[in-house]
C-alpha atoms as a PDB file:
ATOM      1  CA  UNK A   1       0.000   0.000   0.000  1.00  0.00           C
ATOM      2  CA  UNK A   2       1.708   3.331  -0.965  1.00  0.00           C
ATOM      3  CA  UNK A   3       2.042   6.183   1.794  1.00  0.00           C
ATOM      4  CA  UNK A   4      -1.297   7.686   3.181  1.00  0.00           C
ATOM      5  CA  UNK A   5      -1.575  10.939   4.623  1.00  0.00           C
ATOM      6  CA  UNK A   6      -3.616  12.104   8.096  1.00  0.00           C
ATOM      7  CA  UNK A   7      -5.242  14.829   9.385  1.00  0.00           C
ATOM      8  CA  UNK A   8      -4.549  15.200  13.182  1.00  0.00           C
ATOM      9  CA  UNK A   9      -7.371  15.753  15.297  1.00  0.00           C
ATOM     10  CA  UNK A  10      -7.774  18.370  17.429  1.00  0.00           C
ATOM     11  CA  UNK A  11      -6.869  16.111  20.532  1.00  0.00           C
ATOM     12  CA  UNK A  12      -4.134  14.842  18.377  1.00  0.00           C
ATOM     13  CA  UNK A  13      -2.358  18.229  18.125  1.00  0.00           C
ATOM     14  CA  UNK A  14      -2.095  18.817  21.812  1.00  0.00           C
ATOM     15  CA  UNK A  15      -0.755  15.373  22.112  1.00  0.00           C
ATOM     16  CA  UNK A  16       1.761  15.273  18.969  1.00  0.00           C
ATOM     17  CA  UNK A  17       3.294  18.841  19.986  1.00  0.00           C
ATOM     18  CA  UNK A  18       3.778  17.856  23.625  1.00  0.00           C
ATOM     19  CA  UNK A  19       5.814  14.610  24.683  1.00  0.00           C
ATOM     20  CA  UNK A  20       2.886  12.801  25.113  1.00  0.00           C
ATOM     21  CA  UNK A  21       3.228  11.984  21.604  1.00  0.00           C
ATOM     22  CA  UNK A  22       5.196   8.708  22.961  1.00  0.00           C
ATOM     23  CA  UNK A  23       1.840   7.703  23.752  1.00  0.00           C
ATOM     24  CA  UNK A  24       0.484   7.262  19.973  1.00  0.00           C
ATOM     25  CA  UNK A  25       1.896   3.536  19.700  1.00  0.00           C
ATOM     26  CA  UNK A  26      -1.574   1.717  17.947  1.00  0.00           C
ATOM     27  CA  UNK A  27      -3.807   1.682  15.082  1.00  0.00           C
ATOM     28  CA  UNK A  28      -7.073   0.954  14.458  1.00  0.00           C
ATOM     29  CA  UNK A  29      -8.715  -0.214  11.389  1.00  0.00           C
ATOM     30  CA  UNK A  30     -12.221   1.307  10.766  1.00  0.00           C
ATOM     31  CA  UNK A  31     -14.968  -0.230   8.225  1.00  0.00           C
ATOM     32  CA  UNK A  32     -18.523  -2.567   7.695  1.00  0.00           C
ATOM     33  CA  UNK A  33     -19.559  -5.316   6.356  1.00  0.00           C
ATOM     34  CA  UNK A  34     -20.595  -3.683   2.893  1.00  0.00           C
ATOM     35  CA  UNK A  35     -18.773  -1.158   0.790  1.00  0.00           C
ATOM     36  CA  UNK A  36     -21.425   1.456   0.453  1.00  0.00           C
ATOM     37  CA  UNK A  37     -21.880   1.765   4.543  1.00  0.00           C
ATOM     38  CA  UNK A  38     -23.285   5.056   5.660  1.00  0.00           C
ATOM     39  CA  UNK A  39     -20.337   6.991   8.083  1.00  0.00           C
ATOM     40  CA  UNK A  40     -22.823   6.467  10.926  1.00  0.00           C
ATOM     41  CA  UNK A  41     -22.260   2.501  10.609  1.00  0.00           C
ATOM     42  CA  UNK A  42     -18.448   2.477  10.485  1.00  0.00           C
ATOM     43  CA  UNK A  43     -16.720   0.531  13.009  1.00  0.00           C
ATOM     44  CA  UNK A  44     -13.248  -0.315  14.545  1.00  0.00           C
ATOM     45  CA  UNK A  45     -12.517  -4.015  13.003  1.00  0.00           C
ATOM     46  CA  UNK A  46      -8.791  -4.476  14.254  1.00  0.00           C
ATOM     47  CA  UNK A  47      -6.284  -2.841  16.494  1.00  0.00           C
ATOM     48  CA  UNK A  48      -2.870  -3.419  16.417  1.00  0.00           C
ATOM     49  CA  UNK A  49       0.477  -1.488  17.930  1.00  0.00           C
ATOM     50  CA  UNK A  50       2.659   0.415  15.420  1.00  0.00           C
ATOM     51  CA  UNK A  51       5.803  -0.639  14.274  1.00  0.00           C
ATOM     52  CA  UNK A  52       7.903   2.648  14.679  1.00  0.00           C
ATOM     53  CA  UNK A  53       7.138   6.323  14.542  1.00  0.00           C
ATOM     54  CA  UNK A  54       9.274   8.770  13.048  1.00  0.00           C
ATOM     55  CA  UNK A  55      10.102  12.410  11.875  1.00  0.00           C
ATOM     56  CA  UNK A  56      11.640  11.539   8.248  1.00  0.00           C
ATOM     57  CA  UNK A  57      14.073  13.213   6.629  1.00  0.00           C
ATOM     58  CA  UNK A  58      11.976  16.474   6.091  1.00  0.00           C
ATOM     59  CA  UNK A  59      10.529  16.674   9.224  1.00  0.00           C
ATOM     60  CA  UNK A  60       7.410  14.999   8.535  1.00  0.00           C
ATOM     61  CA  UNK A  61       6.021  12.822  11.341  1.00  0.00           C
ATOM     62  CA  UNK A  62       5.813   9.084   9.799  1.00  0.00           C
ATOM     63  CA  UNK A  63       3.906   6.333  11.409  1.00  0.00           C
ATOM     64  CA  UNK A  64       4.847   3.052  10.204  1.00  0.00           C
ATOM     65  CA  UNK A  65       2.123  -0.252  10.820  1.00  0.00           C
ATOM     66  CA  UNK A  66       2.103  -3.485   9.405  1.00  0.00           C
ATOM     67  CA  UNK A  67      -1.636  -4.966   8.262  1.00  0.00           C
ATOM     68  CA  UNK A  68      -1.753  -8.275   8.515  1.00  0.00           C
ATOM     69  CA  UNK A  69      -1.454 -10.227   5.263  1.00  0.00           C
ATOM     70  CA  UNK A  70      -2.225 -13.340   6.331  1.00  0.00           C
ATOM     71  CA  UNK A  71      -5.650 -12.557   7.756  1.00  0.00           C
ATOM     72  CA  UNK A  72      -8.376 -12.283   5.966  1.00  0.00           C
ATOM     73  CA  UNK A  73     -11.018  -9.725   7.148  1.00  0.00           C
ATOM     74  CA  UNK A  74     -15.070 -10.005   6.292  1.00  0.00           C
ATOM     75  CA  UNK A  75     -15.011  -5.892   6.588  1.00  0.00           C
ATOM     76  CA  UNK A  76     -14.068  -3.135   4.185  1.00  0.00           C
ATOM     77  CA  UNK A  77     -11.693  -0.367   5.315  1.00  0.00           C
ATOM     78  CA  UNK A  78     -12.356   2.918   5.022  1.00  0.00           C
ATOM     79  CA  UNK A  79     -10.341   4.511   7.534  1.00  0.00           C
ATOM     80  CA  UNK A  80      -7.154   4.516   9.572  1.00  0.00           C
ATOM     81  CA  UNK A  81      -6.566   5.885  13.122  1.00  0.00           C
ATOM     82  CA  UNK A  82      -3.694   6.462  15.046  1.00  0.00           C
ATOM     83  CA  UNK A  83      -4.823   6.296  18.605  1.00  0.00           C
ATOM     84  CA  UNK A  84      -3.317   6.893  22.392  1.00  0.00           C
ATOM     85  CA  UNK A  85      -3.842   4.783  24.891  1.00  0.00           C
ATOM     86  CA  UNK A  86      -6.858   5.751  25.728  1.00  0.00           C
ATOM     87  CA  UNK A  87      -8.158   4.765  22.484  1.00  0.00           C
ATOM     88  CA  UNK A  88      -9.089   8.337  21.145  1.00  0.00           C
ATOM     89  CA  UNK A  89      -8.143   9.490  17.843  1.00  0.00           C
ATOM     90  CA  UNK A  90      -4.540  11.527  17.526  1.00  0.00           C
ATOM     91  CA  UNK A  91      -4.696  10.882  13.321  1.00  0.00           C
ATOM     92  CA  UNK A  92      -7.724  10.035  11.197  1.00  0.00           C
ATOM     93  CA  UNK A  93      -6.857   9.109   7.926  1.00  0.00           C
ATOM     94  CA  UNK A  94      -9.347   7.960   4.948  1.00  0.00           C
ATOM     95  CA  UNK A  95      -9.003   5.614   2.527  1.00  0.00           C
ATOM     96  CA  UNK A  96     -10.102   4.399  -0.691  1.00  0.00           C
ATOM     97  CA  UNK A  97     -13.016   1.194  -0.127  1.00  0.00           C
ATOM     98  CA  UNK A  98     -10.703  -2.010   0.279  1.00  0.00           C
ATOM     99  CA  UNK A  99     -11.840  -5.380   0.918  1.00  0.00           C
ATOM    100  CA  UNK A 100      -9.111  -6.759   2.889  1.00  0.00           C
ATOM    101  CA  UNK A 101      -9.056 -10.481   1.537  1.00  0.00           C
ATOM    102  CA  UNK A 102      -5.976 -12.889   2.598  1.00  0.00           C
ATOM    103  CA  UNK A 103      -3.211 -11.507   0.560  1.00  0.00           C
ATOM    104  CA  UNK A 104      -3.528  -7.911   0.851  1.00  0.00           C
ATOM    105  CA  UNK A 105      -1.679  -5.719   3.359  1.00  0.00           C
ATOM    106  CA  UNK A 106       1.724  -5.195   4.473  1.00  0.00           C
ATOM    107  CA  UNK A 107       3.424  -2.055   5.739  1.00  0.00           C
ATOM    108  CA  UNK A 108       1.839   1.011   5.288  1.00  0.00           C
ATOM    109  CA  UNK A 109       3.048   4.325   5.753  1.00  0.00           C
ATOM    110  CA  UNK A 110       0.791   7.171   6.817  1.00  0.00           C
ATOM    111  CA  UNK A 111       1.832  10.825   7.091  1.00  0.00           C
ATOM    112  CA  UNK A 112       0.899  13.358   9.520  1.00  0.00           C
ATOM    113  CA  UNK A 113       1.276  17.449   8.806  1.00  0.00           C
ATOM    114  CA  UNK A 114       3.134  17.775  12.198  1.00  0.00           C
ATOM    115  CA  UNK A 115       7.013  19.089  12.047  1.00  0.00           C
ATOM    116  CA  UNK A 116       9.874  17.489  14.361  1.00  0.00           C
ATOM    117  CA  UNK A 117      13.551  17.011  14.232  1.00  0.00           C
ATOM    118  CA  UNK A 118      14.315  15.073  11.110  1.00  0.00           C
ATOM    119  CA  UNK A 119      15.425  11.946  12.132  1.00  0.00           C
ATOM    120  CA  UNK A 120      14.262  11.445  15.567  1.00  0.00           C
ATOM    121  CA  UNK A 121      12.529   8.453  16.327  1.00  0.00           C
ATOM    122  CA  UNK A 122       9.238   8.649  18.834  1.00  0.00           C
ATOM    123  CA  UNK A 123       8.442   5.503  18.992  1.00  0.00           C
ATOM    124  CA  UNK A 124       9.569   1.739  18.088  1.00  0.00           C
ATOM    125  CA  UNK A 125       7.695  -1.690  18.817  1.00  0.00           C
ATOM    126  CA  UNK A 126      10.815  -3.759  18.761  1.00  0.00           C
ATOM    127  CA  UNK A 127      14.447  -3.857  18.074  1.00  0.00           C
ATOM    128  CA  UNK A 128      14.075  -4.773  14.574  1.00  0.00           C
ATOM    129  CA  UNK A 129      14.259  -1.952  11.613  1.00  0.00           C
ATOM    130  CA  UNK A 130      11.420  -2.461   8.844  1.00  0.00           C
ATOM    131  CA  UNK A 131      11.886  -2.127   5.533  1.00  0.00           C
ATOM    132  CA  UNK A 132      10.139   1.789   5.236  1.00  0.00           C
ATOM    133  CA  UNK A 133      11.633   2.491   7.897  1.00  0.00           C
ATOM    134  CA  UNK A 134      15.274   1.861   6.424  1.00  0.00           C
ATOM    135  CA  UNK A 135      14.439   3.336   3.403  1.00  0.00           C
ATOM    136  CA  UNK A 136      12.528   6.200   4.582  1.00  0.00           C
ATOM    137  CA  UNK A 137      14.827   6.916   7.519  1.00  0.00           C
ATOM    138  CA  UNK A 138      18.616   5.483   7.731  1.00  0.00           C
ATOM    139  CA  UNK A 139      18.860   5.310   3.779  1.00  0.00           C
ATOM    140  CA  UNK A 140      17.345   8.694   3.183  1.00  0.00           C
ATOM    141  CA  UNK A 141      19.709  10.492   6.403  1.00  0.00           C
ATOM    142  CA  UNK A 142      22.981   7.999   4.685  1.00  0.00           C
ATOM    143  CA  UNK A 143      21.709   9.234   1.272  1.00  0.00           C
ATOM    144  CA  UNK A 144      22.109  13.185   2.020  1.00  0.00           C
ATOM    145  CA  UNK A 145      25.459  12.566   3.908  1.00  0.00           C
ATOM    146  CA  UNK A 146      26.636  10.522   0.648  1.00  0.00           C
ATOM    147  CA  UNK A 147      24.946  13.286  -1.773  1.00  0.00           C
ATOM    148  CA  UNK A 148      26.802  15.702   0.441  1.00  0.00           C
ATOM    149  CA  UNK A 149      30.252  14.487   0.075  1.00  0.00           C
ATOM    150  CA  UNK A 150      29.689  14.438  -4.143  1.00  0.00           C
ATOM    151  CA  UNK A 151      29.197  18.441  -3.986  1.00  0.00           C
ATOM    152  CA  UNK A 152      32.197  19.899  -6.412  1.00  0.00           C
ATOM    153  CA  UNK A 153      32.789  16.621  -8.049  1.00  0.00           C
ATOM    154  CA  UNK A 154      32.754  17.483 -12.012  1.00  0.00           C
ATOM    155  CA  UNK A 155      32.014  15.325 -14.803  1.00  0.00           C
ATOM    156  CA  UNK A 156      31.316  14.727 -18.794  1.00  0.00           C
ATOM    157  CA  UNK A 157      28.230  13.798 -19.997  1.00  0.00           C
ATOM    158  CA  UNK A 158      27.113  12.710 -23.294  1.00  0.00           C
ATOM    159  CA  UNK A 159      23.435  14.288 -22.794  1.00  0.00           C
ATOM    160  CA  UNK A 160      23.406  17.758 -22.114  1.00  0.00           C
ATOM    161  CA  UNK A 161      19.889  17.694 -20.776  1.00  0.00           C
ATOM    162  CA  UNK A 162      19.433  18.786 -17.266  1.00  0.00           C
ATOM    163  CA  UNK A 163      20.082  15.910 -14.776  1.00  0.00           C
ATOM    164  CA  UNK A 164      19.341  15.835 -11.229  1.00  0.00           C
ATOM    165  CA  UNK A 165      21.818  16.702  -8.955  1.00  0.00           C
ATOM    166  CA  UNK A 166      23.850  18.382 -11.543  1.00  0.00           C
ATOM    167  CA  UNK A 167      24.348  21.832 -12.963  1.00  0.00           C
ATOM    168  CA  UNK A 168      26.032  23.268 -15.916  1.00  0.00           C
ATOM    169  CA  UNK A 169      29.729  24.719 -15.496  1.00  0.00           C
ATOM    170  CA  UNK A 170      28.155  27.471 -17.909  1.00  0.00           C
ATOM    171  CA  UNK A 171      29.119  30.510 -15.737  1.00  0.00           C
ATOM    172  CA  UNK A 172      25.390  30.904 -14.844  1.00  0.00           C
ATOM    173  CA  UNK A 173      23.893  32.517 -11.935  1.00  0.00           C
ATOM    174  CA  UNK A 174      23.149  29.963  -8.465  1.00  0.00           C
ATOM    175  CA  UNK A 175      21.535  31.284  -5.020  1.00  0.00           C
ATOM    176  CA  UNK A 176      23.631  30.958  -1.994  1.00  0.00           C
ATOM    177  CA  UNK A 177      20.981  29.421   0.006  1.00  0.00           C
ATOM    178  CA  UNK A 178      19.023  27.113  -2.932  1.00  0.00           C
ATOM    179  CA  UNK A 179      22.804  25.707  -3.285  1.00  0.00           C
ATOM    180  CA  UNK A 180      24.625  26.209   0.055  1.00  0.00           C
ATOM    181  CA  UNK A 181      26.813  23.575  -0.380  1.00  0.00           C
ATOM    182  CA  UNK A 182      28.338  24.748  -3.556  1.00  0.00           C
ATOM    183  CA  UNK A 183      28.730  27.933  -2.310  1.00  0.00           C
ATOM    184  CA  UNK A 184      30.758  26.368   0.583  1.00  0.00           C
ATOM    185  CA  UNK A 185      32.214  24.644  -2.007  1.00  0.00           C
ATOM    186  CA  UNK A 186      33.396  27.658  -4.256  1.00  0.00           C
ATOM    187  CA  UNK A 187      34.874  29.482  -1.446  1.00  0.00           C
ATOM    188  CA  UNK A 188      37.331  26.240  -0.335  1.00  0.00           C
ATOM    189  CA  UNK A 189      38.960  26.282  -4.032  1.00  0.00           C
ATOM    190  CA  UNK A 190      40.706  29.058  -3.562  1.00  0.00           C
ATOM    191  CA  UNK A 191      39.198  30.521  -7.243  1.00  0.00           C
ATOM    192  CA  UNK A 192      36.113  32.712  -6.154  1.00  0.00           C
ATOM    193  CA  UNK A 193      36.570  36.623  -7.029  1.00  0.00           C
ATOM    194  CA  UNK A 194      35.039  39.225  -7.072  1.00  0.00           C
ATOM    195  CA  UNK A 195      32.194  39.685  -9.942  1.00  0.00           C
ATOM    196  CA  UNK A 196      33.849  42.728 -11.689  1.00  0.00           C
ATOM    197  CA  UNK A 197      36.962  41.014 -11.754  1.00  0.00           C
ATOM    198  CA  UNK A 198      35.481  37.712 -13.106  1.00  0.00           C
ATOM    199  CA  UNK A 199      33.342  39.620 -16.152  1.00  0.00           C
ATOM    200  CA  UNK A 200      36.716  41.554 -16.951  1.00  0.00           C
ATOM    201  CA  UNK A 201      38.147  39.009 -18.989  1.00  0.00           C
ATOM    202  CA  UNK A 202      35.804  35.926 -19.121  1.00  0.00           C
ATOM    203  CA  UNK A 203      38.111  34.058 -21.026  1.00  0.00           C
ATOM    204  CA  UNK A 204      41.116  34.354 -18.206  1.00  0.00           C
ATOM    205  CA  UNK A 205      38.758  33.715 -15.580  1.00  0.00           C
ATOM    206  CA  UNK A 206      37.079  31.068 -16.992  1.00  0.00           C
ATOM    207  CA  UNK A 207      37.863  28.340 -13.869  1.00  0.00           C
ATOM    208  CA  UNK A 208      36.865  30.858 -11.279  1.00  0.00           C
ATOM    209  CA  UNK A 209      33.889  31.755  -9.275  1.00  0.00           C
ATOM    210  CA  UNK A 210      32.060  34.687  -9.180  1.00  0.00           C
ATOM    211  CA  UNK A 211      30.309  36.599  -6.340  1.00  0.00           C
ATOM    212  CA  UNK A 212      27.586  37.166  -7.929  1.00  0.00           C
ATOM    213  CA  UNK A 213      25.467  40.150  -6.315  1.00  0.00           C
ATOM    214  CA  UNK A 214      27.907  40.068  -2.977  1.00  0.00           C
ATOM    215  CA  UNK A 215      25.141  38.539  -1.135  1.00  0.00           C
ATOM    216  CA  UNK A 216      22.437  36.576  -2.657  1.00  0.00           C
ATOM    217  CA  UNK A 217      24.171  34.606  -5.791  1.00  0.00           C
ATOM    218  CA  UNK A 218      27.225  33.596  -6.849  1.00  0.00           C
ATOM    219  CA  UNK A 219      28.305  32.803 -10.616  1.00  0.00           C
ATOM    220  CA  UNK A 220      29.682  29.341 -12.030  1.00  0.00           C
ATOM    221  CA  UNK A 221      33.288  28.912 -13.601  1.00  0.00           C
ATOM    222  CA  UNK A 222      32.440  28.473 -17.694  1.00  0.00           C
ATOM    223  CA  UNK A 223      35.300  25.934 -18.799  1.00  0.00           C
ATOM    224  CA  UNK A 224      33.145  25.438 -22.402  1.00  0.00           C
ATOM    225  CA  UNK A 225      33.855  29.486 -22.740  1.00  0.00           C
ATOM    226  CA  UNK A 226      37.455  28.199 -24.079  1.00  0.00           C
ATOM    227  CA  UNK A 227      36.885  24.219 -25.176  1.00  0.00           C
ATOM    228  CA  UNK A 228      39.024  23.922 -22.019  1.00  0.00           C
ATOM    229  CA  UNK A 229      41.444  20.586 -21.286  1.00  0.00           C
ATOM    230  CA  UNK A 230      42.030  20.231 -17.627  1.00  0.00           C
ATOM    231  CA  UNK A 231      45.435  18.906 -16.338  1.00  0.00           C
ATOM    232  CA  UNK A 232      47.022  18.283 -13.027  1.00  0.00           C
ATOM    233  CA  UNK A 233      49.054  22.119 -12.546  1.00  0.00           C
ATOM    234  CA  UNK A 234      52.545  22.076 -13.011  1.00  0.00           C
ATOM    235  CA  UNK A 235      55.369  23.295 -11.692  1.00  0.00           C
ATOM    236  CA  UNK A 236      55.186  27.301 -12.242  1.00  0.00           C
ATOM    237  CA  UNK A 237      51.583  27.421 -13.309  1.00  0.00           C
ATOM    238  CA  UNK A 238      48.950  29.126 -10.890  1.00  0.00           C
ATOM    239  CA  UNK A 239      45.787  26.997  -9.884  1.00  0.00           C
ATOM    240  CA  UNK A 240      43.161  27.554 -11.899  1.00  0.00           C
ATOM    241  CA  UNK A 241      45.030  29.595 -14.202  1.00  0.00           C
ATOM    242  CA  UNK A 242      43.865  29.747 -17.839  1.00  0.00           C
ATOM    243  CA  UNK A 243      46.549  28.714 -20.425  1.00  0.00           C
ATOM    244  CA  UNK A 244      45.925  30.375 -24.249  1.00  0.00           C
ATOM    245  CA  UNK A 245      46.956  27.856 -27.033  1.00  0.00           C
ATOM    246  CA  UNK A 246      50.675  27.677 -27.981  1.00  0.00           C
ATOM    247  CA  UNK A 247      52.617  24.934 -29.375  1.00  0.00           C
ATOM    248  CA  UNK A 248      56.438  24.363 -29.011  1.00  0.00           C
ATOM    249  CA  UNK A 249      59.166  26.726 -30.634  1.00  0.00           C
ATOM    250  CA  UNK A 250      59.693  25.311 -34.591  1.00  0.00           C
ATOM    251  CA  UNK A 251      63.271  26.992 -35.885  1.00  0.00           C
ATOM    252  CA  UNK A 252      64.973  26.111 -39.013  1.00  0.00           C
ATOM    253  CA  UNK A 253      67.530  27.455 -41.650  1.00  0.00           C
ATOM    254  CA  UNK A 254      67.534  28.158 -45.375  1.00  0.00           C
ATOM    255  CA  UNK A 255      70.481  28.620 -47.071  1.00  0.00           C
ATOM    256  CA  UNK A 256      71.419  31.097 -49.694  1.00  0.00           C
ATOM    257  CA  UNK A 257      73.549  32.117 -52.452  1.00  0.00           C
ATOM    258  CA  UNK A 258      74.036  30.847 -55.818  1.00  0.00           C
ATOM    259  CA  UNK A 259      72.228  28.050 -55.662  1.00  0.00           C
ATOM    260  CA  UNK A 260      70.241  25.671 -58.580  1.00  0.00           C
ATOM    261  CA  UNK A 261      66.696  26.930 -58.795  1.00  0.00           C
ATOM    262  CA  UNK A 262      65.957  22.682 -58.810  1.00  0.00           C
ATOM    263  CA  UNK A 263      67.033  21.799 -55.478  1.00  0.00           C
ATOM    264  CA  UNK A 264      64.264  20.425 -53.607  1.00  0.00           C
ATOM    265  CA  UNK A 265      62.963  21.773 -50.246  1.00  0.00           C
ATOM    266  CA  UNK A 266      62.150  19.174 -47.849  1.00  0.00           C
ATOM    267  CA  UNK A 267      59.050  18.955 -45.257  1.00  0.00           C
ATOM    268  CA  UNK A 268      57.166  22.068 -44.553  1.00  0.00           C
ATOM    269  CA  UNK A 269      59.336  23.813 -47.155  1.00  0.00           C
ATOM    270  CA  UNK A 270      58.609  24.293 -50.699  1.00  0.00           C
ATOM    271  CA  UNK A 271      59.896  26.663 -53.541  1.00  0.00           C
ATOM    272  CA  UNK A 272      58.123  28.180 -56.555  1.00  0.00           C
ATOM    273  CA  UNK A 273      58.856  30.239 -60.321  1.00  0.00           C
ATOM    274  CA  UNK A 274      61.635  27.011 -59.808  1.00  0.00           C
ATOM    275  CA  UNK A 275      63.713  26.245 -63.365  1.00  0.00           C
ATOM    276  CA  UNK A 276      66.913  24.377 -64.508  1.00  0.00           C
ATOM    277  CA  UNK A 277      68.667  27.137 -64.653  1.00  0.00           C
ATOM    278  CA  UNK A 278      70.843  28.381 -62.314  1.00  0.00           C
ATOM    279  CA  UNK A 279      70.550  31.692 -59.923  1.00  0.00           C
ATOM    280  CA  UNK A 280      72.699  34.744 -61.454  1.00  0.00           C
ATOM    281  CA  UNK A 281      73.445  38.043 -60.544  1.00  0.00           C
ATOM    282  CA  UNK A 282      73.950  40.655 -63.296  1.00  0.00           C
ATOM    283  CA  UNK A 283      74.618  44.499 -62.909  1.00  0.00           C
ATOM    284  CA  UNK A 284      70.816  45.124 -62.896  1.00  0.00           C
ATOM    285  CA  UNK A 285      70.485  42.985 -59.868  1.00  0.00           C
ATOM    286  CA  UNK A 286      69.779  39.102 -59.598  1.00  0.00           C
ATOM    287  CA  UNK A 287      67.552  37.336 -61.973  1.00  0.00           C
ATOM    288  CA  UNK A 288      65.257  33.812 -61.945  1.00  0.00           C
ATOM    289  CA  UNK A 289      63.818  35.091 -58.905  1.00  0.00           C
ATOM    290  CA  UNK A 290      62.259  32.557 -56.961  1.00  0.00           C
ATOM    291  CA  UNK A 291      60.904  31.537 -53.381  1.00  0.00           C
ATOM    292  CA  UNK A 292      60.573  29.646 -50.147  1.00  0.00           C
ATOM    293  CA  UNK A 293      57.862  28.610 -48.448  1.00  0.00           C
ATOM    294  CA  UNK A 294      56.619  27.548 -44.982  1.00  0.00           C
ATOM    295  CA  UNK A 295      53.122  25.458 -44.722  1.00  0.00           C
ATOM    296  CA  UNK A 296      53.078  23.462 -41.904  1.00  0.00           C
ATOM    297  CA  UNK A 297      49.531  21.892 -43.337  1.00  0.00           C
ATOM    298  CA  UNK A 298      51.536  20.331 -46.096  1.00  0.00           C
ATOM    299  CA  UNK A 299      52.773  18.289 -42.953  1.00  0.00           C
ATOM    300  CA  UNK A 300      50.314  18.053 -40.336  1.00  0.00           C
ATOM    301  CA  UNK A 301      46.747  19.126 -39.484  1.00  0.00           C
ATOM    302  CA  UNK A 302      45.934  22.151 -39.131  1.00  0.00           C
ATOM    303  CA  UNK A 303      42.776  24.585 -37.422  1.00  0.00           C
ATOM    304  CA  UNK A 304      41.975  28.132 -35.850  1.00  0.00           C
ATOM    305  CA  UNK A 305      42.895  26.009 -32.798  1.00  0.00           C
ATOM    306  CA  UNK A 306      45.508  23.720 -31.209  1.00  0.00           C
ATOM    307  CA  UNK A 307      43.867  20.602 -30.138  1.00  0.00           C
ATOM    308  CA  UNK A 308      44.598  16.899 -29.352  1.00  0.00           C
ATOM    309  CA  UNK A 309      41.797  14.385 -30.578  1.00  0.00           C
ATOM    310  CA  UNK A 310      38.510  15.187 -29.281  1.00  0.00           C
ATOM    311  CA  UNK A 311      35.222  14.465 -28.476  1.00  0.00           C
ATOM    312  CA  UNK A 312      33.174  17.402 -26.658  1.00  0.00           C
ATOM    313  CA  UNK A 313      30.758  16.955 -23.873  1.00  0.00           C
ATOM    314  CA  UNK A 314      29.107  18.715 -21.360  1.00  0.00           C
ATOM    315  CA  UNK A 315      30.487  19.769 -18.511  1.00  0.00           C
ATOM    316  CA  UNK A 316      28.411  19.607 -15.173  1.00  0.00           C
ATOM    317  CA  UNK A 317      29.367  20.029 -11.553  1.00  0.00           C
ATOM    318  CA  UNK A 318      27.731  18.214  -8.710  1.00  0.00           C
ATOM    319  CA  UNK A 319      25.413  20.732  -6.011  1.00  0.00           C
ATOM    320  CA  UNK A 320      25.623  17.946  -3.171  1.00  0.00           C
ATOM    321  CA  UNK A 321      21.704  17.517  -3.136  1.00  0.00           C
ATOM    322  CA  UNK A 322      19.370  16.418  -5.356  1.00  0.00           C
END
């Protein structure tokens, strides 16, 4: 049965704010014999003590109870109660009609609109942890420490769609208190400056984080601004500094003189207006003029970029939540 949600009664309130709340540890079953019973007719069919009560992980007070599946009931339900002691109402809760034939039940988990500590337990039956309350309480509390610890961590991924958890490294705009954890996060990396300083030069500050409005926001590093490659820094190199292309020094020599206009340049050097005959110098000057040139695309590769072989992604940076 999926998760119900109660209405505290009035006499529920006063007990569920006070620490007589311990005191909410059964539930009742209410229904008849037929499945179009007037509310008048409506009785209590089966009482049993709840397995735990707890404030999940948003605060929410949960009240876990087990209906017996191996019982089968001649009534319909049509309500749920969580009752004190005395047997008077703290939750009501409807419910669609169900026949409650041999078979059906299980845990249920029913809601109440009352706030608590998230986390704290009010009430257990025995030492043993059910299943909803694993999932709903340990997993959930492990889950958010685990979600917690991802905050910063960046990664690749083939489908730029949004993705929970996840936010674009786009140099966008994030709240400090919608995502506190990456703004912790920003200000351990040693690469948050100020905003002016940040929209200066985009392109140099492309790995750092901005401040945003001073207060309220704070801006994303943009490392698809450049088609950036990330390395481990080296020696001499500033963290998070921003590197423009270069490649390494190429030098060479040409010699010159009187040399054959058919001697063949080799590699990235090539001649044209080339003949037989030979270079010459004459009182006018020099004559069978020709040249040298340098193409390094005769060679290798070439773009408006330097580049290793790529495939581009999107680049996304964990918030720590989702």
């Amino acid at each position: 049965m999926s998760t119900l949600q109660g209405t505290p009664t009035q006499h529920g309130i006063s007990i569920l704010k006070s620490n007589l709340k311990q005191t909410a540890k059964k539930f009742q079953l209410i229904g008849a014999l037929t499945h179009n019973a007037p509310s008048a007719s409506l009785s209590v069919f089966h009482t049993d003590t709840i397995e735990t009560s707890y404030y999940d992980d948003n605060g929410v007070l949960t009240f876990v109870f087990n209906l017996p599946i191996e019982t089968h009931f001649n009534e319909y339900l049509y309500q749920i109660k969580i009752v004190d002691t005395s047997d008077q109402s703290i939750v009501d809760c409807q419910t669609p009609v169900i026949a409650l034939a041999k078979g059906i039940g299980g845990m249920v988990t029913l809601k109440a609109a009352v706030s608590g500590q998230a986390g704290q337990v009010i009430f257990k039956h025995n030492q043993y942890v059910t299943e909803t309350e694993l999932l709903g309480l340990h997993f959930s509390k492990l889950k958010k420490e685990l979600l917690a610890l991802r905050c910063g961590e960046i990664e690749h991924f083939d489908d730029p769609n949004p993705r929970a958890g996840w936010v674009d490294l786009d140099g966008g705009i994030l709240s400090r208190a919608t995502d506190s954890l990456l703004w912790a996060h920003a200000q351990r990396t040693g690469l948050l400056i100020s905003q002016a300083t940040k929209d200066s030069d985009k392109k140099k500050y492309a790995a750092y984080w901005g401040t945003g409005d001073g207060s309220t926001t704070f801006t994303r590093p943009n490392p698809h601004l450049v088609g950036a490659y990330t390395r481990a820094t080296p020696a001499g190199v500033a963290h998070g500094e921003y590197q423009g292309d270069a490649i390494r020094d190429i030098q060479g020599t040409i010699p010159f003189g009187l040399l054959r206009k058919n001697e063949n340049p080799q590699g990235s050097f090539y001649g044209t207006n080339r003949s037989s005959q030979e270079y010459g110098i004459t009182s006018a000057g020099y004559y069978n003029e020709g040249r040298v040139h340098f193409d390094v695309s005769r060679v290798v590769p070439t773009a408006s970029e330097n580049r290793p072989h790529s495939i581009n992604y999107a680049a996304k940076i964990h918030r720590g939540w989702m």
